[in-house]
Protein backbone atom coordinates (compact mmCIF):
# COMPACT_ATOMS: atom_id res chain seq x y z
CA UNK A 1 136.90 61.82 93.25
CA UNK A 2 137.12 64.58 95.93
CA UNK A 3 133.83 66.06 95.24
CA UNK A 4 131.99 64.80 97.80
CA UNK A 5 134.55 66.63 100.28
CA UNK A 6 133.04 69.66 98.71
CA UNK A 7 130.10 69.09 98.85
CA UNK A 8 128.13 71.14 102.11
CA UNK A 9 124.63 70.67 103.35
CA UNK A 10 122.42 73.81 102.73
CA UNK A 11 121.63 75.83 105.81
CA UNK A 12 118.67 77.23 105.97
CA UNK A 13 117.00 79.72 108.71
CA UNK A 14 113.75 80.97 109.33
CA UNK A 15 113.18 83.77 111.14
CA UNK A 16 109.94 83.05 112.45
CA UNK A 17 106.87 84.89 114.32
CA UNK A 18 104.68 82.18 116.07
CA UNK A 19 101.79 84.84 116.09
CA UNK A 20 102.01 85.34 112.23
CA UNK A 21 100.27 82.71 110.40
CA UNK A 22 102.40 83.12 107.24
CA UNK A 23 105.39 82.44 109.26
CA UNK A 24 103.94 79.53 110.78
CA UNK A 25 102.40 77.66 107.75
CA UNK A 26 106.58 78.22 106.50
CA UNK A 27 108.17 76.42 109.33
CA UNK A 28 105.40 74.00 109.14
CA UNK A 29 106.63 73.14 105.16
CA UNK A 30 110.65 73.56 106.09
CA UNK A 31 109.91 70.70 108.92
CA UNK A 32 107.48 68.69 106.71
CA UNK A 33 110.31 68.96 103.91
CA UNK A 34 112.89 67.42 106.45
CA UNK A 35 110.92 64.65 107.82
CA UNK A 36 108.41 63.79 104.95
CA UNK A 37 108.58 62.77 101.06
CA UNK A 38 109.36 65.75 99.25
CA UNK A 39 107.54 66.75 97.10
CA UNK A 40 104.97 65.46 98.73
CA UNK A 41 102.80 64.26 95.98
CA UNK A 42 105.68 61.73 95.58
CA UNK A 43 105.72 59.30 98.58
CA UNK A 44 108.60 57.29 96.92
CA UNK A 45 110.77 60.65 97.37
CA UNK A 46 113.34 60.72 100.27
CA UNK A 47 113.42 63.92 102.24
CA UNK A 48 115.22 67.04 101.43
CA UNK A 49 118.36 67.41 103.43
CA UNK A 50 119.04 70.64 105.00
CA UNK A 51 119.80 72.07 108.40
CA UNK A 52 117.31 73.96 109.62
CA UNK A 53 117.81 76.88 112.52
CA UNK A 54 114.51 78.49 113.88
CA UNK A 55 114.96 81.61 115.10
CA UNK A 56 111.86 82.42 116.78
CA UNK A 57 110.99 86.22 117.40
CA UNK A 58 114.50 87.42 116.84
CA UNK A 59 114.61 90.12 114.02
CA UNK A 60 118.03 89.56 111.26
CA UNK A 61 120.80 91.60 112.47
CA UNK A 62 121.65 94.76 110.26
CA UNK A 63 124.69 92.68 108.78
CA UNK A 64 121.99 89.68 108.00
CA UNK A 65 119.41 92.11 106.67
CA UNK A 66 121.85 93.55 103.91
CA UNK A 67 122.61 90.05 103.15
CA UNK A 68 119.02 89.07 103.00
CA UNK A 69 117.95 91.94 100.99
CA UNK A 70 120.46 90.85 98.08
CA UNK A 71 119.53 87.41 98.13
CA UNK A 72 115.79 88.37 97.84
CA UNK A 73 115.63 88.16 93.77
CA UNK A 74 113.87 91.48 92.09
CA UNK A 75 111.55 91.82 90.53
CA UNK A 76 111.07 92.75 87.21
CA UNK A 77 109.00 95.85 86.40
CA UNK A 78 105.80 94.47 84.52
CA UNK A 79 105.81 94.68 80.87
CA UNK A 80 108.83 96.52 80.60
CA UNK A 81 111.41 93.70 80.48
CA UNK A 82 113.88 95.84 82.06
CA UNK A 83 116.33 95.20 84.30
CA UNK A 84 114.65 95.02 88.08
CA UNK A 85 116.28 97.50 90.55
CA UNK A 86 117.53 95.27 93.90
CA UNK A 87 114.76 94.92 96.84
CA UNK A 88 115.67 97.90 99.06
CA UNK A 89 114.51 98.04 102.53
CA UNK A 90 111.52 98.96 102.65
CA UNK A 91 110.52 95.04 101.02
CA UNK A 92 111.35 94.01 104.94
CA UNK A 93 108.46 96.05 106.36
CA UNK A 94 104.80 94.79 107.12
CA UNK A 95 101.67 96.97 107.22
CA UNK A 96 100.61 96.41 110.40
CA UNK A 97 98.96 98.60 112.29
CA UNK A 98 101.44 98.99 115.17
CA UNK A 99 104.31 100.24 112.63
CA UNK A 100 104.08 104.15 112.37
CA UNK A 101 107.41 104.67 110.83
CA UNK A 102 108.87 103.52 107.51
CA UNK A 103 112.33 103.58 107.36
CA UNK A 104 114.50 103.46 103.87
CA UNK A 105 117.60 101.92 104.99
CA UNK A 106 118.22 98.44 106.51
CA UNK A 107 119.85 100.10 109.51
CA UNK A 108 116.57 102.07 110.42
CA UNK A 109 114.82 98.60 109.45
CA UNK A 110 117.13 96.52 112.27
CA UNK A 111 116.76 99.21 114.93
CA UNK A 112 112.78 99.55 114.01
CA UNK A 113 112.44 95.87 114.41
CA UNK A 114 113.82 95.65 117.96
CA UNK A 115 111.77 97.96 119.26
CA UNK A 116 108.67 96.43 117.53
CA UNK A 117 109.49 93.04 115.73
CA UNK A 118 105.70 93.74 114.03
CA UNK A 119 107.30 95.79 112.05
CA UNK A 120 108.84 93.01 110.09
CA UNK A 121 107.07 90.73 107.12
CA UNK A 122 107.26 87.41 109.18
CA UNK A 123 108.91 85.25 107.76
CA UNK A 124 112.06 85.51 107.16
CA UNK A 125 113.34 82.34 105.51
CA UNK A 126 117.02 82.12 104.36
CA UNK A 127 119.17 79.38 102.60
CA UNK A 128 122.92 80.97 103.52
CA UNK A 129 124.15 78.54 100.85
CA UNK A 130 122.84 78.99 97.57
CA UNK A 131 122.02 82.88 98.17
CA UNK A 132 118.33 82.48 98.31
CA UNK A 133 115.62 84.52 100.46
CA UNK A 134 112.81 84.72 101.18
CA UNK A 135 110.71 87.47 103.27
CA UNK A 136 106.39 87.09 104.22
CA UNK A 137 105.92 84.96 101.48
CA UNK A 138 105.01 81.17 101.60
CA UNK A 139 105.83 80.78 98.36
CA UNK A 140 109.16 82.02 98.17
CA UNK A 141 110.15 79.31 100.92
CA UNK A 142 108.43 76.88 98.34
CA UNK A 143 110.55 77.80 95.88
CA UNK A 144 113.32 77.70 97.99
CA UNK A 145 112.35 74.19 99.06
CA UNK A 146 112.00 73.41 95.18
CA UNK A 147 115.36 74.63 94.19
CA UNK A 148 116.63 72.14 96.76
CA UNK A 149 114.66 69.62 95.12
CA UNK A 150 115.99 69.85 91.56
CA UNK A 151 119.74 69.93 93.11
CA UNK A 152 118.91 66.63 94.87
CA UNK A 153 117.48 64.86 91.74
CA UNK A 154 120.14 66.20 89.00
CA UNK A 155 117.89 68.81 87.73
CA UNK A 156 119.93 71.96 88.35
């Protein structure tokens, strides 16, 4: 009876880079996902329903990073079927050319990225909610997005 009390809408942030095309193309599905049919092979489907908060050339705070870092899920080690050791903080930093250090702790990472947000892997998508992240990849926020989906329809 009280569930629906319980029940919170997902918040979801992107820390985005308007110069990065990756981080682009992942606001552009987050909005899209908001506003359009999703999935949007379906148009019978409503909308997902999130809150969305754009953060726009803004690195994550060092408390944010260490909380972005274990929401990021690991990776397991190919073909060993082992256990995957947690994303450390090195995952947060791009290759660009700009970027002539490479820190190894998410405090280096935070101070780093305010001096030269290029250092970061743009974006940086985050659902606070259900503990899910998401950092330069498009389609991590797609799974993100999906994940959302099966909740909606009953499926998870």
């Amino acid at each position: 009876m009280f569930k629906a009390f319980t029940r919170s809408i997902p918040e979801i942030s992107i820390f985005h880079n308007p110069s990065s095309p990756a981080s682009a193309k992942a606001l552009s599905l987050l909005r899209s996902a908001l506003s359009s049919p999703y999935p949007p092979s379906k148009p019978s489907a409503p909308p997902l329903n999130f809150n969305l908060e754009v953060i726009e050339n803004k690195p994550p705070t060092k408390d944010q990073l260490r909380t972005i870092l274990s929401y990021v899920p690991a990776k397991s080690p190919s073909g060993t079927g082992g256990i995957a050791p947690a994303p450390s903080a090195e995952t947060l930093l791009s290759s660009h050319p700009t970027v002539d250090e490479r820190p190894h702790d998410v405090e280096g990472v935070a101070t780093l990225a305010n001096r030269n947000p290029n250092a970061l892997k743009w974006p940086i998508v985050v659902d606070w909610h259900n503990g899910r992240a998401s950092i330069g990849d498009v389609g991590g926020v797609q799974q993100i997005l999906e994940e959302l989906r099966r909740k909606r329809d009953g499926e998870a």
